[in-house]
PDB file of N, CA and C in Angstrom:
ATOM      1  N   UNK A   1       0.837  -1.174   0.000  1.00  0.00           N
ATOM      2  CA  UNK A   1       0.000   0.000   0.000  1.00  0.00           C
ATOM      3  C   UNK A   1       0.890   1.249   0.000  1.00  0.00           C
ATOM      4  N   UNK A   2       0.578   2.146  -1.171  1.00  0.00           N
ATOM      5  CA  UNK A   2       1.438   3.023  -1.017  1.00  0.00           C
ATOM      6  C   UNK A   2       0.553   4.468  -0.151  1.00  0.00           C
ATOM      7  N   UNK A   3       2.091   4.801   0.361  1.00  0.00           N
ATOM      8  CA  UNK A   3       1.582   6.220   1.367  1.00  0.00           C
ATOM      9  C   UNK A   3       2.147   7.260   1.153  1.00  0.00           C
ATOM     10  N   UNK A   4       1.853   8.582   1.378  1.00  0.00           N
ATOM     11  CA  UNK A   4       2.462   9.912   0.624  1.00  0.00           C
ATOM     12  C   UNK A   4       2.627  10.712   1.809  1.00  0.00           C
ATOM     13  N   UNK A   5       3.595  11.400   2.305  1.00  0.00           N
ATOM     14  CA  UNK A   5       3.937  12.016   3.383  1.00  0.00           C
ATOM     15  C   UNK A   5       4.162  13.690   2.699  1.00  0.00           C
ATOM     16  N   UNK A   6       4.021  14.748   2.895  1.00  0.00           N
ATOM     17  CA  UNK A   6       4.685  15.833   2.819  1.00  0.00           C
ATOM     18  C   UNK A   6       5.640  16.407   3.975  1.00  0.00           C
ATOM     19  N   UNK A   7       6.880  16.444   3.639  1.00  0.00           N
ATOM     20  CA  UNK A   7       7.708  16.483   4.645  1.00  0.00           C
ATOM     21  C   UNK A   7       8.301  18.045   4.648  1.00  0.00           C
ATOM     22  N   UNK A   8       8.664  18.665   5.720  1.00  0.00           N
ATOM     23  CA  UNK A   8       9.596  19.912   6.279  1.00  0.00           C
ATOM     24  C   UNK A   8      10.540  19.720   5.856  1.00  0.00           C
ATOM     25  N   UNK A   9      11.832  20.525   5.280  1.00  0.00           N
ATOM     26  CA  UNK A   9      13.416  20.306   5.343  1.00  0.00           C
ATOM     27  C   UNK A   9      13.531  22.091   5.656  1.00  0.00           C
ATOM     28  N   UNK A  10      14.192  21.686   6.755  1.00  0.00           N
ATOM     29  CA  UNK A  10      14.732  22.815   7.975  1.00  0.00           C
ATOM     30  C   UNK A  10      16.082  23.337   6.830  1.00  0.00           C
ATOM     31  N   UNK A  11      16.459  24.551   7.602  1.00  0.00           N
ATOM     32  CA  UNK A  11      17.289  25.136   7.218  1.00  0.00           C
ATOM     33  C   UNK A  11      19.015  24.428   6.740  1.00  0.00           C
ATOM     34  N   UNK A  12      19.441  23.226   8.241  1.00  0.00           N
ATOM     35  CA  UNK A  12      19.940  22.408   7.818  1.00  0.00           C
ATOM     36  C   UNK A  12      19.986  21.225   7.127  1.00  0.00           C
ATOM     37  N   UNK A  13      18.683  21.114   6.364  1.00  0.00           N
ATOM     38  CA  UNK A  13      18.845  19.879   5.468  1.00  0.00           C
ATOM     39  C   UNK A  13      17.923  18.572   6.096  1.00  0.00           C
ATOM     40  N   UNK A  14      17.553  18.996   7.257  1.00  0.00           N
ATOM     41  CA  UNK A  14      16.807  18.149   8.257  1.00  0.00           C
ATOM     42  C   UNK A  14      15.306  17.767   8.002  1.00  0.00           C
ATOM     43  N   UNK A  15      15.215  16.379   7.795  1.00  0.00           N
ATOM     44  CA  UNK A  15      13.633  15.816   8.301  1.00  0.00           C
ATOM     45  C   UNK A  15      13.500  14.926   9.014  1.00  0.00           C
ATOM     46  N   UNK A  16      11.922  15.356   9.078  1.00  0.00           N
ATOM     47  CA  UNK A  16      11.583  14.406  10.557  1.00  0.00           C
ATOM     48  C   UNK A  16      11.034  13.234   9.408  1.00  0.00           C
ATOM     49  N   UNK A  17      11.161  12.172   9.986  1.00  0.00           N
ATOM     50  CA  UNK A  17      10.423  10.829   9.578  1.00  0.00           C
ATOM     51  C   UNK A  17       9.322  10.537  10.193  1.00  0.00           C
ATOM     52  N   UNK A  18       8.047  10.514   9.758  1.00  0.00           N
ATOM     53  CA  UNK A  18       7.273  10.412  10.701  1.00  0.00           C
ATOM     54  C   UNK A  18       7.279   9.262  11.792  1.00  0.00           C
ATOM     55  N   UNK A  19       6.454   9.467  12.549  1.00  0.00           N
ATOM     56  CA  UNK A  19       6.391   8.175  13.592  1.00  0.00           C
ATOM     57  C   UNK A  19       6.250   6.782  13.298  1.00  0.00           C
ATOM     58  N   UNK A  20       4.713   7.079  12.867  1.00  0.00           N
ATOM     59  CA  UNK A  20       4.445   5.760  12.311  1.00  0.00           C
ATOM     60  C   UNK A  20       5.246   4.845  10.959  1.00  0.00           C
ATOM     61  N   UNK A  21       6.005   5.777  10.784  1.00  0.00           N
ATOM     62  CA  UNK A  21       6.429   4.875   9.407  1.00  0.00           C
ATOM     63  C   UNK A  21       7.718   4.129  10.346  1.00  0.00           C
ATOM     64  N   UNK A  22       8.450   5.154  11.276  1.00  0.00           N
ATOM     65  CA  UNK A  22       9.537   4.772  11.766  1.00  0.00           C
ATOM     66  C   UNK A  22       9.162   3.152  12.917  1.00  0.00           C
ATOM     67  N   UNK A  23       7.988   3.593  12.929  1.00  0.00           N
ATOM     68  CA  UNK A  23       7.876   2.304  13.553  1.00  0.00           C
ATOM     69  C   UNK A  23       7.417   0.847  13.120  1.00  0.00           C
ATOM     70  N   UNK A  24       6.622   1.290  11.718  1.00  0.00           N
ATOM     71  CA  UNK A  24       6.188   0.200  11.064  1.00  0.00           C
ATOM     72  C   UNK A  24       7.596  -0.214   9.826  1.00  0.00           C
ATOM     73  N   UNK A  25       9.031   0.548  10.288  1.00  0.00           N
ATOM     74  CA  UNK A  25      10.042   0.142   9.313  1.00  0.00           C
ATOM     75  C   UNK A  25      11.283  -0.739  10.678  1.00  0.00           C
ATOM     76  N   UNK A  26      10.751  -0.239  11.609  1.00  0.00           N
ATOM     77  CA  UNK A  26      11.561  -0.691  12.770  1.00  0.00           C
ATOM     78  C   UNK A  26      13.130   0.448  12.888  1.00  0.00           C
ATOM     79  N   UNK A  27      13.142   1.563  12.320  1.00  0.00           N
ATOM     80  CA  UNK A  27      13.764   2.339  12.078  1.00  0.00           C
ATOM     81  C   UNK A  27      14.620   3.263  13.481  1.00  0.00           C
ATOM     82  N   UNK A  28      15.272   2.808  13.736  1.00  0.00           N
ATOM     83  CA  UNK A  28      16.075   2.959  15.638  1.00  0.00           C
ATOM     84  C   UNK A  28      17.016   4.234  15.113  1.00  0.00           C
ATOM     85  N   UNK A  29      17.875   4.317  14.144  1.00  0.00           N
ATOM     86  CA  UNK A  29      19.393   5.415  14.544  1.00  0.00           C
ATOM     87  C   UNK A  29      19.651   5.408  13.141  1.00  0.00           C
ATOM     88  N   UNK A  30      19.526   4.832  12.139  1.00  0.00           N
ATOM     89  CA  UNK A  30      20.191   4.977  10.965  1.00  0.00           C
ATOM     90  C   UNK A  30      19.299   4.612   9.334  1.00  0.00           C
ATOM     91  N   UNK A  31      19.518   4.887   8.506  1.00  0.00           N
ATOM     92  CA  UNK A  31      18.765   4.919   7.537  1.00  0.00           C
ATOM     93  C   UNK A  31      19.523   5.121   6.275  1.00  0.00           C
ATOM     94  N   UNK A  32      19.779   3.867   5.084  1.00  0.00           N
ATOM     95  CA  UNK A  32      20.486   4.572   3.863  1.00  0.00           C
ATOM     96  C   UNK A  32      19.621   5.057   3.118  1.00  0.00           C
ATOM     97  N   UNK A  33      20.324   6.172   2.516  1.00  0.00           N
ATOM     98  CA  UNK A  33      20.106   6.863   1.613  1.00  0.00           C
ATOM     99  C   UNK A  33      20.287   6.932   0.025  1.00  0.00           C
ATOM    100  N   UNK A  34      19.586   6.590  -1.172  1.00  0.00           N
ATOM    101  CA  UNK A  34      20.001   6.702  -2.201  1.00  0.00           C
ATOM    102  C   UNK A  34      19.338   7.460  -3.116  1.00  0.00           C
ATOM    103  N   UNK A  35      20.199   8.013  -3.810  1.00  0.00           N
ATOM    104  CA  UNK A  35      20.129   9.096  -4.920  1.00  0.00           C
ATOM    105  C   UNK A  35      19.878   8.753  -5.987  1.00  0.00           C
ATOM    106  N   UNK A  36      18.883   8.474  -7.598  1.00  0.00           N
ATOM    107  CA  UNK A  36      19.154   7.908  -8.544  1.00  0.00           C
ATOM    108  C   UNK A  36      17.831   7.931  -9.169  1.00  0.00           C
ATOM    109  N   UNK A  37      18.515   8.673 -10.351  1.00  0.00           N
ATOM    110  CA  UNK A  37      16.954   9.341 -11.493  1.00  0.00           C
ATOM    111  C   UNK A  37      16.420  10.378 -11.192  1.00  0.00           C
ATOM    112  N   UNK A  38      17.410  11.232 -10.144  1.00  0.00           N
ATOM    113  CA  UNK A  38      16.294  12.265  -9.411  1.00  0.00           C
ATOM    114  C   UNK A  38      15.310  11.744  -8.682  1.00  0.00           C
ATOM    115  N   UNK A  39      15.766  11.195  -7.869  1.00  0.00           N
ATOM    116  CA  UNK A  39      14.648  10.541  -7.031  1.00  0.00           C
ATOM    117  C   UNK A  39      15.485  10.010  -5.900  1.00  0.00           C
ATOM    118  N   UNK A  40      14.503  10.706  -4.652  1.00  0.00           N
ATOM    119  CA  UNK A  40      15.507  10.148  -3.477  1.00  0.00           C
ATOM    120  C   UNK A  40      14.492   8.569  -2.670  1.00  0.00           C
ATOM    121  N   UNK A  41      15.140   7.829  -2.451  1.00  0.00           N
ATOM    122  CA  UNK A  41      14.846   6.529  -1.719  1.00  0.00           C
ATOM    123  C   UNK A  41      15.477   6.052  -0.275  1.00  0.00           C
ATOM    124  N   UNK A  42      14.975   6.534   0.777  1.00  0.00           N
ATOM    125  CA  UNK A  42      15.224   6.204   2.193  1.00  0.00           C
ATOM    126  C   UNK A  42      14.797   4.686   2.401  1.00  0.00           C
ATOM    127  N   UNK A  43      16.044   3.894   2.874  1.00  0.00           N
ATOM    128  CA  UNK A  43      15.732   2.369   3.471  1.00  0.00           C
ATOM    129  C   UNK A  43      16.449   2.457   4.821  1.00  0.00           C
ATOM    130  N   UNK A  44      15.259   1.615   5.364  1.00  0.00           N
ATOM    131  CA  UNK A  44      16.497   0.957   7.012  1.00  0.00           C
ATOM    132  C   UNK A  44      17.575   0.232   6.460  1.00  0.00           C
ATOM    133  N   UNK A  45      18.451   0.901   7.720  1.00  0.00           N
ATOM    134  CA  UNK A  45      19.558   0.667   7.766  1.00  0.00           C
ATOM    135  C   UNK A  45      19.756  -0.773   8.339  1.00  0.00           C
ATOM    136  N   UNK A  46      20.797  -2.073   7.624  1.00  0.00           N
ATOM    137  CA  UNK A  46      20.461  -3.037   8.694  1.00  0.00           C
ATOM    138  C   UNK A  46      22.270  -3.820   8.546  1.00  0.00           C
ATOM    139  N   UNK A  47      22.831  -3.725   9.422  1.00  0.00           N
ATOM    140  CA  UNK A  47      24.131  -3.496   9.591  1.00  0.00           C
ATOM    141  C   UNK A  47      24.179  -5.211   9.058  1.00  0.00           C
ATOM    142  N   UNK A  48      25.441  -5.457   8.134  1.00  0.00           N
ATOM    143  CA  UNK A  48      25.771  -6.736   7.862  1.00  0.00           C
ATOM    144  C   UNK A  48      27.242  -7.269   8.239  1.00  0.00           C
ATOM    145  N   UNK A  49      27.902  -6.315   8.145  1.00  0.00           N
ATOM    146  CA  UNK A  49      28.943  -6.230   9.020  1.00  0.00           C
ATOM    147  C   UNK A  49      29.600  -6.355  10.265  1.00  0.00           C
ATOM    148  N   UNK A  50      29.620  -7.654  11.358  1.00  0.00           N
ATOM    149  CA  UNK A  50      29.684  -7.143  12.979  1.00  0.00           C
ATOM    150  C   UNK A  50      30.938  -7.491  13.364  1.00  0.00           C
ATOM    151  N   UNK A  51      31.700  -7.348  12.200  1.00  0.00           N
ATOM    152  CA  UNK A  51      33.551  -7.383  12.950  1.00  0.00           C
ATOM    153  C   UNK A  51      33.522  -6.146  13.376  1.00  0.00           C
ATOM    154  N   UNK A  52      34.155  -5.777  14.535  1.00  0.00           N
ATOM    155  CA  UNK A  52      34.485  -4.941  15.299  1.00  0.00           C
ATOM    156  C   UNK A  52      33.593  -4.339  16.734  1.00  0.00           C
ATOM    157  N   UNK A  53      31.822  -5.103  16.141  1.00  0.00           N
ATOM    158  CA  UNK A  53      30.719  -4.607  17.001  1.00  0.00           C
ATOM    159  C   UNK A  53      30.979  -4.990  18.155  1.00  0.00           C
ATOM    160  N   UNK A  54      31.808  -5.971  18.599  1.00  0.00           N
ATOM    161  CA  UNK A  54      31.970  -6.566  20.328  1.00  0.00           C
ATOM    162  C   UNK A  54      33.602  -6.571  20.401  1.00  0.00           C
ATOM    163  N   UNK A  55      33.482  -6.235  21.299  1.00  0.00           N
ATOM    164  CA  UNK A  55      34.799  -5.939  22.036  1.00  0.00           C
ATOM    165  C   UNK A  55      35.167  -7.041  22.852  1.00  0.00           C
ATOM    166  N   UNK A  56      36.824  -7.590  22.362  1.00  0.00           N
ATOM    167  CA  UNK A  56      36.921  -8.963  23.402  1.00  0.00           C
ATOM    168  C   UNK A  56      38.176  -8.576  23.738  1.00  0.00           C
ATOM    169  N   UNK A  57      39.060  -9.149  24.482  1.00  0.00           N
ATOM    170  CA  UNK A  57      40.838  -8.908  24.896  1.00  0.00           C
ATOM    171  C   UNK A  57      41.031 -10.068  24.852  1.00  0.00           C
ATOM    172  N   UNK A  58      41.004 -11.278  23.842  1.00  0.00           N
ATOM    173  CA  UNK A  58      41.122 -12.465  24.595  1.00  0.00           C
ATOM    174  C   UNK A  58      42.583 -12.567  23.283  1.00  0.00           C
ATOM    175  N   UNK A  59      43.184 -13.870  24.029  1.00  0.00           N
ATOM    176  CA  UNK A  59      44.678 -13.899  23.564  1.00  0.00           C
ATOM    177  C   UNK A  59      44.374 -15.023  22.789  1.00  0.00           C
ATOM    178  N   UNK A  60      45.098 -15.526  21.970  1.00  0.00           N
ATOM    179  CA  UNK A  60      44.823 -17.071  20.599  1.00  0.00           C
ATOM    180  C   UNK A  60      45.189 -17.781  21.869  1.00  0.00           C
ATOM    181  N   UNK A  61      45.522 -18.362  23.234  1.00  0.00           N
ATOM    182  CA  UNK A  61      45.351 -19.518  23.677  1.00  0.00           C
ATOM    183  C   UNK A  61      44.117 -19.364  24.713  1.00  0.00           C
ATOM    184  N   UNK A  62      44.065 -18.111  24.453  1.00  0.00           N
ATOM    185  CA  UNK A  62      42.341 -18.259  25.602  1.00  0.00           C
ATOM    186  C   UNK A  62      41.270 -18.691  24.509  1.00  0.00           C
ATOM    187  N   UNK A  63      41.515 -18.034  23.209  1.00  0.00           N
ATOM    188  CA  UNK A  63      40.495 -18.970  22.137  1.00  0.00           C
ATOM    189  C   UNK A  63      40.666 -20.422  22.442  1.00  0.00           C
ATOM    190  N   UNK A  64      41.663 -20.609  22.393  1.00  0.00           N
ATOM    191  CA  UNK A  64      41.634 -22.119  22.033  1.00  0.00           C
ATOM    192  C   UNK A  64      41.875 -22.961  23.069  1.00  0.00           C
ATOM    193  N   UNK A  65      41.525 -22.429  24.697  1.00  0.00           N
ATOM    194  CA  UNK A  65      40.870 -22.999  25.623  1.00  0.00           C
ATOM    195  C   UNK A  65      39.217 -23.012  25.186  1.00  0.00           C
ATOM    196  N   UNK A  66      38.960 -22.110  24.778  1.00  0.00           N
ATOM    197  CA  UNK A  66      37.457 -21.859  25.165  1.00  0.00           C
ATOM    198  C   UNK A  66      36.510 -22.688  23.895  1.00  0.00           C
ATOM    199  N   UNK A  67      37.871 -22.992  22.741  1.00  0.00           N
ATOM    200  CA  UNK A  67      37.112 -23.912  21.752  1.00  0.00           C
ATOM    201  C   UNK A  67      37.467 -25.229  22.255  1.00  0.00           C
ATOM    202  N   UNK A  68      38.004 -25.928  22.870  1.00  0.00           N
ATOM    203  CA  UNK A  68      38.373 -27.002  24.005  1.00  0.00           C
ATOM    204  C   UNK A  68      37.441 -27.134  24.375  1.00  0.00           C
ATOM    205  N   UNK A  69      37.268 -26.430  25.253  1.00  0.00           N
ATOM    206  CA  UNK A  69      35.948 -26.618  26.389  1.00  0.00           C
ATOM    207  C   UNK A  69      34.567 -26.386  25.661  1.00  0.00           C
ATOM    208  N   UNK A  70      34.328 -26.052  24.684  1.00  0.00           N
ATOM    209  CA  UNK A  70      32.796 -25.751  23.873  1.00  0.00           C
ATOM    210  C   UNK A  70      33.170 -27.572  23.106  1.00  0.00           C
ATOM    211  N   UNK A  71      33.691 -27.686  22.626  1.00  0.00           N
ATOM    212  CA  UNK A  71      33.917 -29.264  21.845  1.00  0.00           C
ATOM    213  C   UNK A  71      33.976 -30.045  22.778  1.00  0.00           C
ATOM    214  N   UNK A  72      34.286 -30.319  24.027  1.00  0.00           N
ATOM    215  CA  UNK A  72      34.314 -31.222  24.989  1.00  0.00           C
ATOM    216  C   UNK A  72      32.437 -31.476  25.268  1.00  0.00           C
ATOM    217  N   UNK A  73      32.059 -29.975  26.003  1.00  0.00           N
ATOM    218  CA  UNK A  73      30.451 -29.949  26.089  1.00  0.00           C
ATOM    219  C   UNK A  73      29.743 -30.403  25.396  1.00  0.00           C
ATOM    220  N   UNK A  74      30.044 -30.365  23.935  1.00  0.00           N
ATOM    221  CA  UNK A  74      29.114 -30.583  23.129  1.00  0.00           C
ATOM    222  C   UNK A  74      28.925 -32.414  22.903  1.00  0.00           C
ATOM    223  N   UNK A  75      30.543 -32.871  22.817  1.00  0.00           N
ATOM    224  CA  UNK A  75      30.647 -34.061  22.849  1.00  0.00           C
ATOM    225  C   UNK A  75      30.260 -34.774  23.805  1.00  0.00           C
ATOM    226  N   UNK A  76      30.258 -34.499  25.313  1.00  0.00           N
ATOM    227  CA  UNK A  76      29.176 -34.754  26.415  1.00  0.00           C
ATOM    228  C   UNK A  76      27.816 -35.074  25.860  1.00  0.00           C
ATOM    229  N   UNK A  77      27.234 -34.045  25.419  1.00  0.00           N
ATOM    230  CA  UNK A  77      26.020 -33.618  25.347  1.00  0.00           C
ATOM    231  C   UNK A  77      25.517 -34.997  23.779  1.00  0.00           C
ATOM    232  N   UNK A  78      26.233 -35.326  22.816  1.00  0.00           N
ATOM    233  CA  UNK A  78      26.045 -36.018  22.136  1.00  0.00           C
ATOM    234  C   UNK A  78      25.980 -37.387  22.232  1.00  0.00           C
ATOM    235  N   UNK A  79      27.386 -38.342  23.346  1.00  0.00           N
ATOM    236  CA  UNK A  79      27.626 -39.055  23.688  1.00  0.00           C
ATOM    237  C   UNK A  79      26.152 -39.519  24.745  1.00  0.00           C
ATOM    238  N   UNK A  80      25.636 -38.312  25.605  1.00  0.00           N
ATOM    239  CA  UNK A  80      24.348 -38.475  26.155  1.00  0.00           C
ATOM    240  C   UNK A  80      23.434 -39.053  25.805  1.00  0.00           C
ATOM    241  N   UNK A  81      23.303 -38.118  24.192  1.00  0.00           N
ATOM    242  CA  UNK A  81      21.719 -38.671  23.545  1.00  0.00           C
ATOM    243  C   UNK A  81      21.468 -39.731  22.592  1.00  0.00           C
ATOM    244  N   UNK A  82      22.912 -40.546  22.315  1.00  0.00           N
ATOM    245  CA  UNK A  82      22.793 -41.507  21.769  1.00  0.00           C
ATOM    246  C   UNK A  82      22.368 -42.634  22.961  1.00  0.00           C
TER     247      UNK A  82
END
């Protein structure tokens, strides 16, 4: 269903998105933008990228304790359900 908004652009370049759209797009902090034909097209933003999003300090033998101990569990857990 298409919907037609008339929107404000403030002195700096600024609009508001309305509410309801922001909520029926799930629209939180970010939004791309594309330019093309003269025609502008706003999509949510939806990050595909998450190298760098979590922060760890762990050293290559604390990995490879912690993949030890996840392969041990699991092999528990298999050896169980047979």
């Amino acid at each position: 269903m298409k919907k037609e908004y008339l929107l404000s652009v403030d002195e700096k370049g600024r609009i508001v998105i309305p509410k309801e759209v922001r909520e029926e797009l799930n629209i939180t902090s970010k939004v791309k933008l594309i330019v093309e034909d003269g025609k502008i097209e706003l999509l949510p933003y939806i990050k595909k990228n998450y190298r760098g999003l979590f922060k760890a300090s762990l050293k290559p033998e604390d990995i490879d304790e912690i993949l030890k101990e996840a392969l041990e569990e699991r092999s528990k857990k298999w050896l169980k359900d047979i």
